[in-house]
Protein backbone atom coordinates (compact mmCIF):
# COMPACT_ATOMS: atom_id res chain seq x y z
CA UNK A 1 160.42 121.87 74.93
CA UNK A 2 163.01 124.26 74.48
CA UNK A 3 164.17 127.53 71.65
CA UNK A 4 166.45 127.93 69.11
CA UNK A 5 167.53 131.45 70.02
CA UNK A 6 170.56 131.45 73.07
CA UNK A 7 170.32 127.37 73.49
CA UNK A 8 173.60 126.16 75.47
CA UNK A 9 174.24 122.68 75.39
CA UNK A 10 176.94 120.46 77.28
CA UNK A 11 177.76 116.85 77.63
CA UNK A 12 176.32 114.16 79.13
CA UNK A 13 180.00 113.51 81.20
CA UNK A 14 179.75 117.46 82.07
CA UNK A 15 176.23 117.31 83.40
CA UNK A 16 176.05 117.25 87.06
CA UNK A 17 171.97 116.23 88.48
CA UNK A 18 171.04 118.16 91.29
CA UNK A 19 168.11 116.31 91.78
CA UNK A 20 169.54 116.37 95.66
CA UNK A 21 169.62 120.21 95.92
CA UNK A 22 166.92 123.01 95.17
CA UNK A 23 168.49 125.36 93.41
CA UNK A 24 171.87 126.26 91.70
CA UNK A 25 174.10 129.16 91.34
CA UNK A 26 176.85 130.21 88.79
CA UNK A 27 179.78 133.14 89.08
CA UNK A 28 177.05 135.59 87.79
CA UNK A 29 174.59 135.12 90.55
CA UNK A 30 171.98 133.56 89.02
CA UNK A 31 170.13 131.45 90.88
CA UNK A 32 168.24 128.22 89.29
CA UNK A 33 165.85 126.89 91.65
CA UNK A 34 163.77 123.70 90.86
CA UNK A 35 160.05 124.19 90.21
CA UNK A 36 159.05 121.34 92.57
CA UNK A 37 159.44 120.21 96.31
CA UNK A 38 159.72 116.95 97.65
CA UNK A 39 156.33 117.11 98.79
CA UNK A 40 154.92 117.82 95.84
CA UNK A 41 156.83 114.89 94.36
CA UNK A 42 155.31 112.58 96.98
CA UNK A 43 151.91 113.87 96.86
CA UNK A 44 151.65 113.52 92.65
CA UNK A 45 153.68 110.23 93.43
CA UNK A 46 150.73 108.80 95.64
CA UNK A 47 147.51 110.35 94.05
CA UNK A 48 148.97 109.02 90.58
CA UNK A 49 149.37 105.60 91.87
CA UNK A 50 146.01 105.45 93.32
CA UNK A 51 144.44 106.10 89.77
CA UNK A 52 146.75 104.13 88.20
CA UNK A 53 145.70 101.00 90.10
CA UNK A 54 141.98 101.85 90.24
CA UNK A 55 142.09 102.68 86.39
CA UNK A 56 143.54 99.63 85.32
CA UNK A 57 141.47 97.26 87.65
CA UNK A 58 138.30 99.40 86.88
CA UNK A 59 138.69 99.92 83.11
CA UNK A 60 139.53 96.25 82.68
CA UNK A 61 136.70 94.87 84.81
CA UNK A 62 134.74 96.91 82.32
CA UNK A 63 136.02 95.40 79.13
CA UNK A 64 135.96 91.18 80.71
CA UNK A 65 132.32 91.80 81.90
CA UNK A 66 130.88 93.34 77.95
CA UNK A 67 133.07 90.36 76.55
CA UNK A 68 131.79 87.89 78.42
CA UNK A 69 128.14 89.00 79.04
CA UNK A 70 125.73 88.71 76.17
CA UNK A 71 123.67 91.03 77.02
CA UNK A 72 126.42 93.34 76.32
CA UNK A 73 127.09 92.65 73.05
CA UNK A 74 125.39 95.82 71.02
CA UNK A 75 126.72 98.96 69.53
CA UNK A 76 127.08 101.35 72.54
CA UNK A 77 129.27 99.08 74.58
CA UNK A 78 131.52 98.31 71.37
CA UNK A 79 132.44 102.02 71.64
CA UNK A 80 133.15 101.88 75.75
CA UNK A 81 134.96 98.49 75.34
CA UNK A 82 137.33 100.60 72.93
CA UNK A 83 137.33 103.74 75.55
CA UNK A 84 138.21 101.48 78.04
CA UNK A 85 141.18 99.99 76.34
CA UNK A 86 142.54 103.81 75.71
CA UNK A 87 142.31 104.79 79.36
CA UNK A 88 143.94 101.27 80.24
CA UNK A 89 147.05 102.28 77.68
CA UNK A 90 146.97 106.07 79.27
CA UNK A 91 146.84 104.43 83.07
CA UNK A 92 150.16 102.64 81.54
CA UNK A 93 151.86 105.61 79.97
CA UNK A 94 151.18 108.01 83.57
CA UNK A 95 154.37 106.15 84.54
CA UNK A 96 156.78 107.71 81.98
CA UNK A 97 154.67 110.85 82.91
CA UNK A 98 155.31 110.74 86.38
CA UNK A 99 159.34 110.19 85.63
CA UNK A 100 159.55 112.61 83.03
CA UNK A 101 158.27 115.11 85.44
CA UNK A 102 160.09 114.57 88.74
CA UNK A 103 163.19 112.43 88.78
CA UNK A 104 163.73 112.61 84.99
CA UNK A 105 163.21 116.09 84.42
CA UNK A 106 166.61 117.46 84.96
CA UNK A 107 167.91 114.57 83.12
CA UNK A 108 166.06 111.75 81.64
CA UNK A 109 168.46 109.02 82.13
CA UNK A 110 166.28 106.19 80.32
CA UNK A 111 166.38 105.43 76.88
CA UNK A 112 165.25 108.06 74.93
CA UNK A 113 162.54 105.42 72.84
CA UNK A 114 160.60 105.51 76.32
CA UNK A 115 160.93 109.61 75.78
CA UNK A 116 159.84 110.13 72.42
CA UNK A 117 156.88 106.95 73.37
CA UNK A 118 155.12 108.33 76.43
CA UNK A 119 154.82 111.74 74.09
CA UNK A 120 153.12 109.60 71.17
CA UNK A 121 151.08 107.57 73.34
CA UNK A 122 149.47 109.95 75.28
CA UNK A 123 148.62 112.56 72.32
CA UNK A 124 147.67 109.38 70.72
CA UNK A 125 145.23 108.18 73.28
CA UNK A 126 143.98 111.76 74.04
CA UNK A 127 143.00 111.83 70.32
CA UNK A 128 141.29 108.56 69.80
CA UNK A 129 138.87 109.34 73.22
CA UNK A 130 137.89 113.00 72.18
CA UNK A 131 136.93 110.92 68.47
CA UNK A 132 135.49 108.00 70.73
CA UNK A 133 133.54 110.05 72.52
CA UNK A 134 132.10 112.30 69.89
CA UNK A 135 131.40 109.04 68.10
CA UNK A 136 129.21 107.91 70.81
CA UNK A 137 127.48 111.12 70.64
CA UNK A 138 126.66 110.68 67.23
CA UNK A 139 125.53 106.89 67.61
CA UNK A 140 123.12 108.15 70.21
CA UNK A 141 121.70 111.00 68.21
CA UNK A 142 121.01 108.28 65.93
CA UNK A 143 119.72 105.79 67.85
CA UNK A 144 117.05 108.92 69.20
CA UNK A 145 116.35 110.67 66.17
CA UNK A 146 116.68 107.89 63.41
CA UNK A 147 116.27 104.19 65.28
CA UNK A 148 115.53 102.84 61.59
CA UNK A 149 119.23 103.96 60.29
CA UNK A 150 120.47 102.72 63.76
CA UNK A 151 119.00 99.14 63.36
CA UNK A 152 121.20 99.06 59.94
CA UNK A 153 124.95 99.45 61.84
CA UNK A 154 125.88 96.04 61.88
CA UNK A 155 128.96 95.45 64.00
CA UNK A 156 131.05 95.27 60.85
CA UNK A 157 130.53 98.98 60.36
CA UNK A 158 131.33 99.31 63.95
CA UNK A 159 134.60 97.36 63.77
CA UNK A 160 135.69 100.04 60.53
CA UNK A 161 134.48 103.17 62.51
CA UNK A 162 136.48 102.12 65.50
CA UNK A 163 139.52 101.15 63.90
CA UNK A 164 139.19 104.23 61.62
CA UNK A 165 139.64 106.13 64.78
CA UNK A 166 142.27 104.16 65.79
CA UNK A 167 144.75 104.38 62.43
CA UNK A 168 143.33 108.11 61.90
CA UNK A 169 144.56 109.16 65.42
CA UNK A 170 148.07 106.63 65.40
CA UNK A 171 148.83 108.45 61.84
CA UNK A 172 148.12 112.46 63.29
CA UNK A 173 148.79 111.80 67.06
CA UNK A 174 151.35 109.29 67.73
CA UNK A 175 153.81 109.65 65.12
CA UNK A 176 154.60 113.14 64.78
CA UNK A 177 154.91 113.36 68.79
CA UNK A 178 156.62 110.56 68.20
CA UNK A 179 159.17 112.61 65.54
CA UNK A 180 159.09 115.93 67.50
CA UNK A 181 160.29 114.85 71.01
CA UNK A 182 163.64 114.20 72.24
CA UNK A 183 166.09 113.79 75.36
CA UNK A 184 168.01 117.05 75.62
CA UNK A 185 170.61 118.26 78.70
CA UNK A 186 170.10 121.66 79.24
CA UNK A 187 172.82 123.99 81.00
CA UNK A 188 170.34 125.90 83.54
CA UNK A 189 172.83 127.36 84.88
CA UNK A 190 173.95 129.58 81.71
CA UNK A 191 170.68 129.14 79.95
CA UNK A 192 167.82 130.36 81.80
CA UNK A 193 165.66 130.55 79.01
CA UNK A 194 165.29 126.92 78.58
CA UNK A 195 165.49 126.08 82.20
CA UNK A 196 162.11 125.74 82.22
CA UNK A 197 161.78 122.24 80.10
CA UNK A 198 162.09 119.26 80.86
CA UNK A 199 164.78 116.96 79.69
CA UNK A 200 162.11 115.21 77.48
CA UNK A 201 160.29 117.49 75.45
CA UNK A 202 160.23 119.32 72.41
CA UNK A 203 163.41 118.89 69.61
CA UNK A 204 164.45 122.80 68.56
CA UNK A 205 164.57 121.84 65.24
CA UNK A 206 161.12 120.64 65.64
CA UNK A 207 159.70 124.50 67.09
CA UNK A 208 158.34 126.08 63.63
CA UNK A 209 156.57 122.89 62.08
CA UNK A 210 155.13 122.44 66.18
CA UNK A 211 153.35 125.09 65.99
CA UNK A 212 151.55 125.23 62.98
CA UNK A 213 150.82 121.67 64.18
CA UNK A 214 149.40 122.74 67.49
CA UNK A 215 147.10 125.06 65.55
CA UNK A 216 145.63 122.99 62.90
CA UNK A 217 145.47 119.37 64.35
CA UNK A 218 145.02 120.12 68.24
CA UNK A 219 142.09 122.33 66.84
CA UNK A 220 140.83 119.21 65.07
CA UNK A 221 141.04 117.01 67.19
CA UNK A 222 140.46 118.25 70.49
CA UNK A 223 139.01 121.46 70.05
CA UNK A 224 135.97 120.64 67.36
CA UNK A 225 135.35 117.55 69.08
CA UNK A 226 134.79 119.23 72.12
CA UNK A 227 132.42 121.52 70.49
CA UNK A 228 130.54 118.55 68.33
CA UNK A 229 129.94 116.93 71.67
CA UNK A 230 128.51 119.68 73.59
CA UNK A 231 126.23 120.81 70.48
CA UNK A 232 125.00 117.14 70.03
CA UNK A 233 124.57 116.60 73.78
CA UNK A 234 122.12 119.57 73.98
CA UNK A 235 120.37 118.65 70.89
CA UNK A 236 119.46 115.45 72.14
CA UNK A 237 118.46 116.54 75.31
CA UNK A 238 115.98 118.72 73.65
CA UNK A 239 114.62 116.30 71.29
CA UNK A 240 113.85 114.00 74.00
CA UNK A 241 112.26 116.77 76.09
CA UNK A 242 109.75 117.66 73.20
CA UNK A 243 108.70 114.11 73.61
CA UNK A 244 105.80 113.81 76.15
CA UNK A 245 106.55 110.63 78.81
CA UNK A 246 103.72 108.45 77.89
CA UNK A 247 100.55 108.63 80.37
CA UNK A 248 99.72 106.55 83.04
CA UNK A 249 98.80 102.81 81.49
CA UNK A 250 95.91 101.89 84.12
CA UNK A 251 94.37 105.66 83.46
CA UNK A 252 94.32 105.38 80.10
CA UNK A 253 93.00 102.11 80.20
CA UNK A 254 90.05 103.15 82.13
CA UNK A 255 90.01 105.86 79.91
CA UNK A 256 89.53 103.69 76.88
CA UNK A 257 87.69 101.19 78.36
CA UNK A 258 84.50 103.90 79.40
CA UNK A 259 85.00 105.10 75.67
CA UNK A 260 84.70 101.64 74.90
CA UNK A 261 81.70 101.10 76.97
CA UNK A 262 79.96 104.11 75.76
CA UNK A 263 80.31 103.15 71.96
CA UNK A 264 79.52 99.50 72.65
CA UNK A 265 76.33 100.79 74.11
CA UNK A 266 75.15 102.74 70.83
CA UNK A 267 75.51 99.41 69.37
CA UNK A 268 72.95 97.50 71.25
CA UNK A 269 70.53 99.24 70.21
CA UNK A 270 71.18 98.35 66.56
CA UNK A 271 71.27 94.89 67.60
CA UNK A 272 75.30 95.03 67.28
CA UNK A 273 76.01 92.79 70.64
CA UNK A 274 79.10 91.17 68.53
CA UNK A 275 80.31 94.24 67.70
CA UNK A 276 80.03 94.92 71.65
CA UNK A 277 82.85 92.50 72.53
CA UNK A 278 85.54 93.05 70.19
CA UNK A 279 85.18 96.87 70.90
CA UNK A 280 85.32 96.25 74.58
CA UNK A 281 88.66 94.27 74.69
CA UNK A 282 90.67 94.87 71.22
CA UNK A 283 90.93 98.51 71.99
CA UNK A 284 92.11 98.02 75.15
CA UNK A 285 94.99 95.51 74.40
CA UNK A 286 95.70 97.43 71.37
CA UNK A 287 96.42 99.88 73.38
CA UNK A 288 98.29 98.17 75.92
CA UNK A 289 100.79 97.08 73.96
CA UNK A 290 101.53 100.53 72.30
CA UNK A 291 101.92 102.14 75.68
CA UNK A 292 104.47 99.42 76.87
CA UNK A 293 106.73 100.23 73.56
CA UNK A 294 106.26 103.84 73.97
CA UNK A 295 107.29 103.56 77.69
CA UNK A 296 110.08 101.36 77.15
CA UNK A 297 111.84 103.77 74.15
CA UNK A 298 111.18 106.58 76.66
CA UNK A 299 113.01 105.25 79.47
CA UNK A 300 116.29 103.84 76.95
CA UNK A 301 116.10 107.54 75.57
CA UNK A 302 116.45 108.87 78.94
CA UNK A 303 119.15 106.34 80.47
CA UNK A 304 121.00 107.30 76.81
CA UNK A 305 120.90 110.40 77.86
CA UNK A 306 121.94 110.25 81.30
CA UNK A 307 125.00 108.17 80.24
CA UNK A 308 125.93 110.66 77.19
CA UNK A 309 126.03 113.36 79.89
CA UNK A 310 127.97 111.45 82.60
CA UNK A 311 130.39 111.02 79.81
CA UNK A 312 130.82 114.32 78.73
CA UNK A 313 130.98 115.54 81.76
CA UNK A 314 134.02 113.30 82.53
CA UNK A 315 135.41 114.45 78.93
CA UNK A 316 135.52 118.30 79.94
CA UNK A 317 136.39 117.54 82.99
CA UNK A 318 139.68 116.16 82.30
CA UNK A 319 140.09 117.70 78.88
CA UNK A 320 139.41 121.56 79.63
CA UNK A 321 141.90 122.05 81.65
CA UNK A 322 144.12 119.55 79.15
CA UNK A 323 143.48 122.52 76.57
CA UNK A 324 144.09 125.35 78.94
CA UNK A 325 147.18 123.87 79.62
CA UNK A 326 148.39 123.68 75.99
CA UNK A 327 146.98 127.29 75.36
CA UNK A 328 149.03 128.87 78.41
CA UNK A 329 152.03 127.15 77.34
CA UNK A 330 151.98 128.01 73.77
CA UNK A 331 151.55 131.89 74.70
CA UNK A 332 154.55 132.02 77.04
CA UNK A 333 157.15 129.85 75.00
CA UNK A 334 159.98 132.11 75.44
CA UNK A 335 159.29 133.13 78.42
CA UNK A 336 161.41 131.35 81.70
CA UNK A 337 161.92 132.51 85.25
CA UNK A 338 161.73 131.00 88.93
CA UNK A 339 158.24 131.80 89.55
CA UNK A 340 157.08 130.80 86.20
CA UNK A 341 158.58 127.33 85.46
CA UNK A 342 157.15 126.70 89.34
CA UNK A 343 153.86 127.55 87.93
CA UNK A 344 154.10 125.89 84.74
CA UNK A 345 155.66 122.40 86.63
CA UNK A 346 152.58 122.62 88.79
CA UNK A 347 150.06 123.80 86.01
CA UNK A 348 151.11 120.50 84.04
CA UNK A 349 151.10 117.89 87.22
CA UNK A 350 147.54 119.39 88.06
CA UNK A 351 145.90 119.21 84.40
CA UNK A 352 147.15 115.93 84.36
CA UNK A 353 145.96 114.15 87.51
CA UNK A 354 142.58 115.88 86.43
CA UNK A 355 143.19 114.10 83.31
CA UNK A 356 143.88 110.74 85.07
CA UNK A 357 141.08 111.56 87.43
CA UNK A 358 138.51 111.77 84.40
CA UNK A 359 139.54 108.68 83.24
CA UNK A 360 138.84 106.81 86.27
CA UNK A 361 135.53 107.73 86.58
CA UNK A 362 134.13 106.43 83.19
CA UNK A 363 133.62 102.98 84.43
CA UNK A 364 131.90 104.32 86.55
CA UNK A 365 129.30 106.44 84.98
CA UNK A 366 129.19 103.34 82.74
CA UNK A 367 127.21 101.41 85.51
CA UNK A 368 125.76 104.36 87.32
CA UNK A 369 124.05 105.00 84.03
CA UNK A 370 123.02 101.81 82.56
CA UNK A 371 120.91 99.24 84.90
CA UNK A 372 122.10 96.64 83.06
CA UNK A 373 125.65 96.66 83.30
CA UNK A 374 125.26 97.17 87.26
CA UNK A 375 123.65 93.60 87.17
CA UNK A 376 126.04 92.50 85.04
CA UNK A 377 129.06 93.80 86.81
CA UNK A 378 127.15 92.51 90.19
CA UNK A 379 126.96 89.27 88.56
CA UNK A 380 130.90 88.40 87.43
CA UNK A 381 131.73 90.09 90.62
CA UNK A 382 129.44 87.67 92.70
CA UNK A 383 130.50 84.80 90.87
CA UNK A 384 134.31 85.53 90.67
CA UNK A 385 134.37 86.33 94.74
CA UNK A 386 131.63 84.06 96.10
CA UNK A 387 132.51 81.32 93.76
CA UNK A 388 128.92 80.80 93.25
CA UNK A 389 126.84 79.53 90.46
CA UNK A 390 126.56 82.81 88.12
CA UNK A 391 122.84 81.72 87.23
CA UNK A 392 122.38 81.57 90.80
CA UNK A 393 123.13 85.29 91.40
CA UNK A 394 121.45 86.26 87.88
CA UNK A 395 118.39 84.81 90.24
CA UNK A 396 118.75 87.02 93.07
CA UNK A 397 119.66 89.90 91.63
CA UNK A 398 117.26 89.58 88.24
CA UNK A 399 114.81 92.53 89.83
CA UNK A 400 117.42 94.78 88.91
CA UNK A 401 117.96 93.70 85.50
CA UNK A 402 116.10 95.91 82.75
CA UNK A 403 115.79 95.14 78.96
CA UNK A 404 117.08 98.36 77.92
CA UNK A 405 119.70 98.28 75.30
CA UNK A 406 121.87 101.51 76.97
């Protein structure tokens, strides 16, 4: 990112890196410093690694167990399958983000296609999982408040709603990034104003259509999102809370049966001993059988629940401070000194390991919240490292299993 106002270019055979020194000084005094340390390089270097690797391995454990489990296959894990493939593309793209920041950032010396691509990809895949994830919200409002529209998405309509988000969020995200970013050498020496940016950032011809960008389509797609999700998140919540748990079975069977018992003895003494057994036992099973189905919704609506929330959690988590980042930026575009491109280098490398951090943890509230894909995980895991017969460990392990459809 950089201005129009006092820019001072030179050459690419005139630029000198000083990636070796921290700081620089011209025949006015000025002083340049750079806005990270080594340490800081090496710290971001390691802790980005570690997610990368767990990310990847994580997020595509995720997707080969729904695609090869049938249990699996239903709406909800459509959506994560498709969440999981974003994070996997973002785990991918940290790479460019790491260069751009630290080695790269004085100059970045590879082509600028990989500039102008980690920019679209990552707007890109920060789009599609705020529009994932508010989808998911909305599929489990559904599933809660209207199960009879639910049973109606077939996984056609899933496979348009997904790719909907896909082309909606490639179209908005990744090709204007893709248009406004460029490789730039800046003179920090003579031009402190732009010492700040990093060699890959914003084109200056780019500045005035930017932000009217930033204000419309960050707002929709990050922003109102955000909001949607929260708003749903609590609705839900208190639908399912005005919903009474349903009572202990055995009580109310012993409930029903003295009812039972009482009536059945009215009708004795109208010579009704027929009518005696089928109001003993019907009721009773009748009722049974309701209480199982009313128990069973109760604890998939509460498991939904618990995953929505683990979700969104994760979202804000990673996204708030995405946001924050973007707002503190935008407010202090022209303004460039020492202390403040040190706080802005650091502002960025923290909001984005949150970012990464976020990420990594959704496979993981995937099985914490859903008892079903534990087992499965536990079962391609058993039969991948023990080399075991899968229905072997589907044996051992089937007390865990639950019919729930989160």
């Amino acid at each position: 990112m950089t201005s129009t106002t006092g820019s001072s270019w030179i050459t690419t055979a005139e630029f000198t890196t000083t990636n070796s020194s921290l700081e620089t000084t011209d025949s006015s005094g000025y002083h340049y410093i750079l806005p990270y340390t080594d340490a800081w390089v090496i710290v971001s270097t390691c802790i980005l690694a570690v997610f990368f690797l767990f990310g990847v391995s994580a997020n595509t454990l995720t997707v080969v167990v729904i695609q090869t489990s049938p249990r699996l296959q239903n709406r909800y894990y459509t959506f994560i399958t498709s969440m999981c493939a974003s994070d996997i593309v973002s785990s991918f793209v940290s790479i460019l983000f790491l260069y751009r920041r630290t080695w790269g950032f004085l100059f970045f010396a590879w082509p600028e296609f990989f500039c102008r691509l980690y920019w679209g990809v990552d707007l890109w895949t920060s789009f599609a999982t705020a529009l994932h994830i508010l989808s998911f919200a909305v599929l489990r409002m559904i599933g809660v408040k209207w199960p009879t529209v639910f049973k109606r998405i077939s996984p056609r309509h899933m496979t348009i709603w997904i790719g909907g988000i896909w082309f909606l969020t490639f179209t908005c995200a990744f090709v204007p990034h893709f248009l406004f970013n460029t490789v730039k050498i800046v003179d920090r020496e003579n031009d402190p104003e732009n010492a700040r940016w990093a060699s890959c950032s914003l084109d200056p011809k780019w500045i005035p259509t930017w932000q009217i960008y930033v204000q419309i389509v960050y707002a929709f797609f990050l922003y109102l999102p955000a909001t949607l999700i929260i708003g749903i998140s609590c609705w839900i919540a208190y639908i399912l809370k005005k919903r009474k748990p349903p009572g202990d079975r055995r009580a109310n069977d012993r409930q029903l049966t003295s009812v039972s018992k009482s009536i059945a003895d009215s009708t004795e003494t109208l010579g009704s001993s027929t009518v005696n057994v089928n109001i003993q036992h019907k009721p009773t099973t009748r009722h049974r059988q309701k209480s199982a189905v009313e128990m069973n919704r109760y604890k998939k609506d509460k498991q939904a629940i618990i995953q929505l929330w683990l979700i969104v959690g994760s979202f804000l988590f990673g996204y708030i401070p995405l946001t924050a980042y973007h707002f503190y930026t935008g407010f202090t575009l022209s303004v460039s000194d020492n202390v403040t491109n040190a706080i802005d280098w650091r502002f960025a490398m923290v909001q984005y390991l949150l970012l990464r951090f976020s990420e990594c943890l959704n496979p993981v509230f995937y099985n914490l919240a859903s008892a079903k894909m534990r087992h499965e995980t536990k079962r391609f895991l058993y039969r991948i490292i023990r080399k075991r017969d899968p229905n072997s460990a589907y044996q051992t392990n089937r007390s865990i299993a639950t019919s729930s459809n989160v």
